[in-house]
Protein backbone atom coordinates (compact mmCIF):
# COMPACT_ATOMS: atom_id res chain seq x y z
CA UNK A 1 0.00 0.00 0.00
CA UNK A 2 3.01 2.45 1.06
CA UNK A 3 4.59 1.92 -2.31
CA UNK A 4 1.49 2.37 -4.18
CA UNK A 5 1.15 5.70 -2.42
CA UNK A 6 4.30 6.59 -3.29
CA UNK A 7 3.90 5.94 -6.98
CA UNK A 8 0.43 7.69 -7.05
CA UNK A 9 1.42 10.62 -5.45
CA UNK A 10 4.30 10.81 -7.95
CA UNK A 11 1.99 10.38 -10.94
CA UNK A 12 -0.33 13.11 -9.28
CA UNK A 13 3.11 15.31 -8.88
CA UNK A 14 4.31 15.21 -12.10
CA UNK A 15 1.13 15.89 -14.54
CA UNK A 16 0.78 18.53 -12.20
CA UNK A 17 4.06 19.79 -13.15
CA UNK A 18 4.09 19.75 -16.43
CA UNK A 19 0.34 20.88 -16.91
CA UNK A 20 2.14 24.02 -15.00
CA UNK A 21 5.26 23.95 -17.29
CA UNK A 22 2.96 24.02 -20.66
CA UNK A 23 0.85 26.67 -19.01
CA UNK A 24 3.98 28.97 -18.79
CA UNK A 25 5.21 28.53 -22.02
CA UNK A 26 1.69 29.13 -23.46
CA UNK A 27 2.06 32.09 -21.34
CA UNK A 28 5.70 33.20 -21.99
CA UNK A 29 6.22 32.53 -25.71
CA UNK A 30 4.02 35.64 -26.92
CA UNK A 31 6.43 37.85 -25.16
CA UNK A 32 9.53 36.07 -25.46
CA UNK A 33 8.77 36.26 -29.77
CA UNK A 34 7.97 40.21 -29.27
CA UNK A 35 11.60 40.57 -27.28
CA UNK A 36 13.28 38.67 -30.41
CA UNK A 37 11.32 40.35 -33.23
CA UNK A 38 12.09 43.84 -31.09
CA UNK A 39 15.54 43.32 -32.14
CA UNK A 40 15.24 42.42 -35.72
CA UNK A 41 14.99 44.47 -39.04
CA UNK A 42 11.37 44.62 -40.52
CA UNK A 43 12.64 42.59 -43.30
CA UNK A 44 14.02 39.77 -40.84
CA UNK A 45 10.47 39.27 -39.00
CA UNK A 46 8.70 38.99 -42.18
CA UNK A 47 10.95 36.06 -43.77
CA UNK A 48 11.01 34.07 -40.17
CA UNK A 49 9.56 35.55 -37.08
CA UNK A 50 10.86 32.38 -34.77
CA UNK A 51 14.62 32.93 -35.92
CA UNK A 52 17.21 34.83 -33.68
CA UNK A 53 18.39 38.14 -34.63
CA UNK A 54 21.30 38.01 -36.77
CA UNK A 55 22.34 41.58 -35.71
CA UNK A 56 20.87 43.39 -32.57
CA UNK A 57 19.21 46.68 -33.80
CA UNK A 58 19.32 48.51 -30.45
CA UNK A 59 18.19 51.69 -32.89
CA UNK A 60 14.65 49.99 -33.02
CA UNK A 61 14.16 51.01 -29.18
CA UNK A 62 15.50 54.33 -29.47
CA UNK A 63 12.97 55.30 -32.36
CA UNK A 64 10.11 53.64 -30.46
CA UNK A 65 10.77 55.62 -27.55
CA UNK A 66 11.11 58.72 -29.60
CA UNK A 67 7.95 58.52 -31.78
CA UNK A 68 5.81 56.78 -29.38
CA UNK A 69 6.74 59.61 -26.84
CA UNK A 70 7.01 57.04 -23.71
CA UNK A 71 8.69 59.92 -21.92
CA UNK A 72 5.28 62.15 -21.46
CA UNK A 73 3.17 59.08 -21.72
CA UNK A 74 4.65 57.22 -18.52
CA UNK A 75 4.49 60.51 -16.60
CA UNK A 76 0.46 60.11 -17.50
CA UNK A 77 0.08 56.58 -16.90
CA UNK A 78 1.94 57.20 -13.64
CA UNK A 79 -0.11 60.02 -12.65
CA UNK A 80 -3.33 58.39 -13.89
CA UNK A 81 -2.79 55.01 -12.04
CA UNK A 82 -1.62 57.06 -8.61
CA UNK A 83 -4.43 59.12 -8.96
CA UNK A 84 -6.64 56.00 -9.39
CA UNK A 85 -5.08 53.45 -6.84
CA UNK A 86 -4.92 56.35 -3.97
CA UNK A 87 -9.16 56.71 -4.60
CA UNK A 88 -10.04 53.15 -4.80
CA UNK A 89 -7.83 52.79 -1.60
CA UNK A 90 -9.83 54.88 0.68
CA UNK A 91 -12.89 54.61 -0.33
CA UNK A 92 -12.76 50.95 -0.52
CA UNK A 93 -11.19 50.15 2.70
CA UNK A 94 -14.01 52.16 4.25
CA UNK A 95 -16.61 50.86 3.06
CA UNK A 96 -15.72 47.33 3.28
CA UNK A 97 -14.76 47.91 6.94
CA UNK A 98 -18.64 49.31 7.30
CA UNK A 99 -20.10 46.65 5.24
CA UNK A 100 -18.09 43.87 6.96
CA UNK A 101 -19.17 44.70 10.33
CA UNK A 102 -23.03 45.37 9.24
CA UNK A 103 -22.33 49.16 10.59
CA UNK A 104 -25.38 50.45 8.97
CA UNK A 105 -28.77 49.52 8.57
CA UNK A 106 -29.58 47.66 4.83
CA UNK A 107 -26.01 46.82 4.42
CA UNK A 108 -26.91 43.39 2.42
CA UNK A 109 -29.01 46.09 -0.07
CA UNK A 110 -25.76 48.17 -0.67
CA UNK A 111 -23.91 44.94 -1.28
CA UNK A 112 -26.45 43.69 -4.11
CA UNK A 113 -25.71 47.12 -5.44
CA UNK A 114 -22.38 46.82 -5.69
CA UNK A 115 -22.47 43.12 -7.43
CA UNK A 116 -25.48 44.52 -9.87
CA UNK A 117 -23.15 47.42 -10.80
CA UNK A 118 -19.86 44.93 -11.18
CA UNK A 119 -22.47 43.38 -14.22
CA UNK A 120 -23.32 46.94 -15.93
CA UNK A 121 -20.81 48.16 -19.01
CA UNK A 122 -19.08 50.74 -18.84
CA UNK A 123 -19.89 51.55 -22.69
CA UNK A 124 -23.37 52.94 -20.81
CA UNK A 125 -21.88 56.03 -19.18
CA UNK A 126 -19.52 57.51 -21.71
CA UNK A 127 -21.66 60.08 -23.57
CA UNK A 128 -23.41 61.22 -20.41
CA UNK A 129 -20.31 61.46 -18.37
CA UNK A 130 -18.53 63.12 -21.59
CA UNK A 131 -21.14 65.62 -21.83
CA UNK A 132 -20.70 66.85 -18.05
CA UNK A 133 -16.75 66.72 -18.40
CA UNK A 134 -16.91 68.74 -21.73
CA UNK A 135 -19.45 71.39 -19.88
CA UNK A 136 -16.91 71.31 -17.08
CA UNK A 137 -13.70 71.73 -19.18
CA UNK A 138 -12.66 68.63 -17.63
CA UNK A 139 -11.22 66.43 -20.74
CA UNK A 140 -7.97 65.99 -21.09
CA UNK A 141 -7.57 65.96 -17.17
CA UNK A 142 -5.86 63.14 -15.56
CA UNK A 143 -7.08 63.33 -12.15
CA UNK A 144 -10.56 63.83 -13.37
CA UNK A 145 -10.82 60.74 -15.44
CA UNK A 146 -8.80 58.67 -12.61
CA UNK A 147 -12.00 59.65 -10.91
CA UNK A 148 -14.10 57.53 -13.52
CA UNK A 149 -11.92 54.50 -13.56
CA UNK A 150 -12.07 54.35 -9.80
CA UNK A 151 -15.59 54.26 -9.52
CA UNK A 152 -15.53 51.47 -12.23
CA UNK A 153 -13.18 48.98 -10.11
CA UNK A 154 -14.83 49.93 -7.13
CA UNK A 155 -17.41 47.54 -6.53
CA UNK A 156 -14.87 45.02 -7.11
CA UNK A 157 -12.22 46.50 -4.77
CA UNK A 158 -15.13 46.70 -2.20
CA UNK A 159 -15.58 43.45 -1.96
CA UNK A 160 -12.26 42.55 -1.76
CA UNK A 161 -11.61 44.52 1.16
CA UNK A 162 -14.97 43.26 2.95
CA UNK A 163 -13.79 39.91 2.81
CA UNK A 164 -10.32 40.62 4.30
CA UNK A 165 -11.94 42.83 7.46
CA UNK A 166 -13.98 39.33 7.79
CA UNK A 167 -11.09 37.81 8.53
CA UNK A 168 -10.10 39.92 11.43
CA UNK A 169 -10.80 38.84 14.52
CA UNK A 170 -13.58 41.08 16.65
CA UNK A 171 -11.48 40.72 19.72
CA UNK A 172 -8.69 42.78 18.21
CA UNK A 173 -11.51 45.60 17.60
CA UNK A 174 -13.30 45.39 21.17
CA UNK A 175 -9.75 45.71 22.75
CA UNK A 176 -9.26 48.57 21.16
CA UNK A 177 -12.62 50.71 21.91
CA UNK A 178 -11.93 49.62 25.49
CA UNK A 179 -8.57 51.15 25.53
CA UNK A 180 -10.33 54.55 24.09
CA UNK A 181 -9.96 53.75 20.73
CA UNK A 182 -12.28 56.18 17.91
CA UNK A 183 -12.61 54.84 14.87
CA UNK A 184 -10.35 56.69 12.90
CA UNK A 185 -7.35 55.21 15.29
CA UNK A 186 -9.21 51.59 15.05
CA UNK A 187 -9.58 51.70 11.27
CA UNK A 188 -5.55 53.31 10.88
CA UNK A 189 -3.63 51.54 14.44
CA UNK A 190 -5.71 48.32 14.67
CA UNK A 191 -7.12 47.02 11.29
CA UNK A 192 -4.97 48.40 8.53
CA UNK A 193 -1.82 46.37 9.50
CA UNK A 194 -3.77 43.37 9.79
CA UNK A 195 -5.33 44.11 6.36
CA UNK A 196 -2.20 45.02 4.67
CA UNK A 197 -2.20 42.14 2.26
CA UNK A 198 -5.82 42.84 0.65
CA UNK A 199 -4.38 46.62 0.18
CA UNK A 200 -1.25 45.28 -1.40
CA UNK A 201 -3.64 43.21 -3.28
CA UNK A 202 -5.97 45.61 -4.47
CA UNK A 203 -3.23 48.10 -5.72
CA UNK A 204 -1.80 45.59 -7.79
CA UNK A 205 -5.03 44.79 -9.37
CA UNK A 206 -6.13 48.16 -9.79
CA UNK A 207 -2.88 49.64 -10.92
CA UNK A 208 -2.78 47.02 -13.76
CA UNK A 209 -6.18 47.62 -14.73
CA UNK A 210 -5.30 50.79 -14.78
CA UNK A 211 -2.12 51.36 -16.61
CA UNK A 212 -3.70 48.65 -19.53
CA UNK A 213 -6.91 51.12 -19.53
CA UNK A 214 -8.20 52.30 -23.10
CA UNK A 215 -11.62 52.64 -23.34
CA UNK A 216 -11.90 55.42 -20.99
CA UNK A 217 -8.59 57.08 -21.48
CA UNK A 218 -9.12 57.50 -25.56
CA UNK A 219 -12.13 59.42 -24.83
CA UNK A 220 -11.41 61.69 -21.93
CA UNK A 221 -7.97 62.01 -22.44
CA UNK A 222 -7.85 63.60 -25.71
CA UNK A 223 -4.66 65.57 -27.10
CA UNK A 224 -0.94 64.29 -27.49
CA UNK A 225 0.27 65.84 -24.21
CA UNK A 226 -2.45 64.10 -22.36
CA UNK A 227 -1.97 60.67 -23.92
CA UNK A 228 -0.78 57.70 -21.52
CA UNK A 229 1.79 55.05 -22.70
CA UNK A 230 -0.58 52.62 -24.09
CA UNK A 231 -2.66 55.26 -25.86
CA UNK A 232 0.93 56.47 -27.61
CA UNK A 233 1.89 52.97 -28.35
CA UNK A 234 -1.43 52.65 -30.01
CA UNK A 235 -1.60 55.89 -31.68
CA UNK A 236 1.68 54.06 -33.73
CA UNK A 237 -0.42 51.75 -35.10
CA UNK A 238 -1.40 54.12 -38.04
CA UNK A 239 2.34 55.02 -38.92
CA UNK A 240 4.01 52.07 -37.99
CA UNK A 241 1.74 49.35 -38.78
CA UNK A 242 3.88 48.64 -41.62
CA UNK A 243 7.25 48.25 -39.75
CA UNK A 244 6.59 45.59 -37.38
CA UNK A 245 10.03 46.09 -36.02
CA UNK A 246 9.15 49.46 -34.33
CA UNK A 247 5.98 47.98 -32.90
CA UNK A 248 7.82 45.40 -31.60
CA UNK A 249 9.88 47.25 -29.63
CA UNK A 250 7.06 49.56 -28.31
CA UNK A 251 5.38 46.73 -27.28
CA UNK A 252 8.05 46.02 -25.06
CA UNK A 253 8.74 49.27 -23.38
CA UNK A 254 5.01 49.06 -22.47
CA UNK A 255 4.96 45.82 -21.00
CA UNK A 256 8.07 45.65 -19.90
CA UNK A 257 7.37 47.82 -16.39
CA UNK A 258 4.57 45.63 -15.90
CA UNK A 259 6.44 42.57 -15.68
CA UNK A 260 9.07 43.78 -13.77
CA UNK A 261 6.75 45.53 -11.04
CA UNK A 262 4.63 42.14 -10.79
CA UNK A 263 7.96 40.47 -10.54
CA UNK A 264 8.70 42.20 -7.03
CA UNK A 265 5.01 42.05 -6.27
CA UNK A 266 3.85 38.77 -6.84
CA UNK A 267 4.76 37.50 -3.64
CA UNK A 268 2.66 39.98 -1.61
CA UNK A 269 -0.41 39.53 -4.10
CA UNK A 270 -0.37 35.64 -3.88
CA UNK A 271 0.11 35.96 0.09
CA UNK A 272 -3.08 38.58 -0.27
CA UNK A 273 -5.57 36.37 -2.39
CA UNK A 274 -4.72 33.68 0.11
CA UNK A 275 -5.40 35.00 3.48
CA UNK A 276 -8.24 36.52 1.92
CA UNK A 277 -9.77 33.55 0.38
CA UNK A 278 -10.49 32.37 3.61
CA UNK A 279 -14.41 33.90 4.05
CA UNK A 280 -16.71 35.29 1.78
């Protein structure tokens, strides 16, 4: 029986390894063909995309960077996903410490809300909410439209945070009003560190949300100056769609923050999806 264990358990161990394996090269090999293409001649991707480089054309990132205008358009996706992240924050962590804790009166209501509004497109609000920007001289402005996107991931964010100030122990909360405790020094001294990993959690999912962002950014964000770093990369499309080359590269300097930032944050968002997966 031990043996048989053994075996099984080894059998169970390695499809599950390399189920995992193909799953990461389905997921790498996009990106690792746009880093080799970024470094070829137009000509060379067209006659063999899977082939090495035969000579390194550094120039193609230098030109990308140039006409794409990454310079300006990080600044804006910076700003823009700051802006954004900072909102959702608060008023997330707020309300899913009320709603957690059933602090007001219909709180299931507000909750059903919140999941009817996670279900409604966002393609319903543009021409209103482009007709009260434009009245309010408004477009263009980054911290006005990071205003729109956070209100679109909030629901989500919401419940994320109510289900990690579930997991916090009522004790911890109790002790604190009886040492004289207000809720501002609860919420800030008491919960926050415990809650740490859904904030960590939620920035990274809103920040990448965020920073991909198009549908609202194209249309309140209008003018070169205002553009983020995916709206310049795209905005290439209609000069460079002919020189792969250049694309390639662009595609690169606009993923290429992402991965490295989720690089250095995966750990904290794995260790925040777990500890809140615990209630619902």
């Amino acid at each position: 029986m031990g043996a048989a264990s053994k075996k099984k358990k080894f059998t169970v161990n390695f499809v599950t390894h390399m189920v995992l394996i193909l799953l990461v090269i389905i997921c790498l090999l996009p990106i690792v063909l746009v880093l080799i293409n970024s470094f070829k001649e137009n000509a060379e991707i067209v006659a063999n995309p899977l082939r090495l480089p035969v000579v390194y054309h550094l120039e193609n990132y230098v030109q990308a960077w140039t006409t794409g205008k990454f310079a300006k358009g990080f600044l804006n996706s910076i700003k823009l996903t700051g802006c954004t992240v900072i909102i959702v924050l608060i008023c997330a962590s707020l309300a899913g410490y009320v709603l957690a804790g059933k602090r007001i009166k219909g709180s299931g209501v507000v909750l059903m809300y919140f999941m009817v509004a996670m279900t409604v497109p966002m393609q319903l609000f543009l021409f209103p909410l482009y007709y009260v920007y434009a009245k309010l001289g408004m477009i263009g402005n980054i911290p006005a439209t990071s205003v729109i996107l956070s209100a679109t991931y909030m629901p989500l964010a919401i419940f994320l945070m109510r289900t990690f100030f579930l997991n916090v122990p009522k004790e911890l909360e109790e002790a604190a009003r009886i040492d004289g405790a207000n809720t501002r020094q609860v919420i800030w001294y008491v919960m926050r560190p415990v809650v740490s990993p859904g904030l960590i959690t939620v920035s990274v999912l809103i920040g990448l949300q965020s920073w991909n962002e198009y549908l609202v950014t194209s249309t309140f964000l209008q003018g070169e100056k205002n553009f983020t770093a995916t709206l310049g990369f795209l905005s290439m499309n209609g000069s460079y769609g002919s020189n792969m080359a250049i694309l390639m590269a662009s595609a690169m300097i606009l993923i290429g923050p992402i991965i490295i930032f989720f690089l250095f944050a995966q750990k904290y968002f794995v260790d925040g999806m777990v500890s809140g997966a615990v209630k619902g």
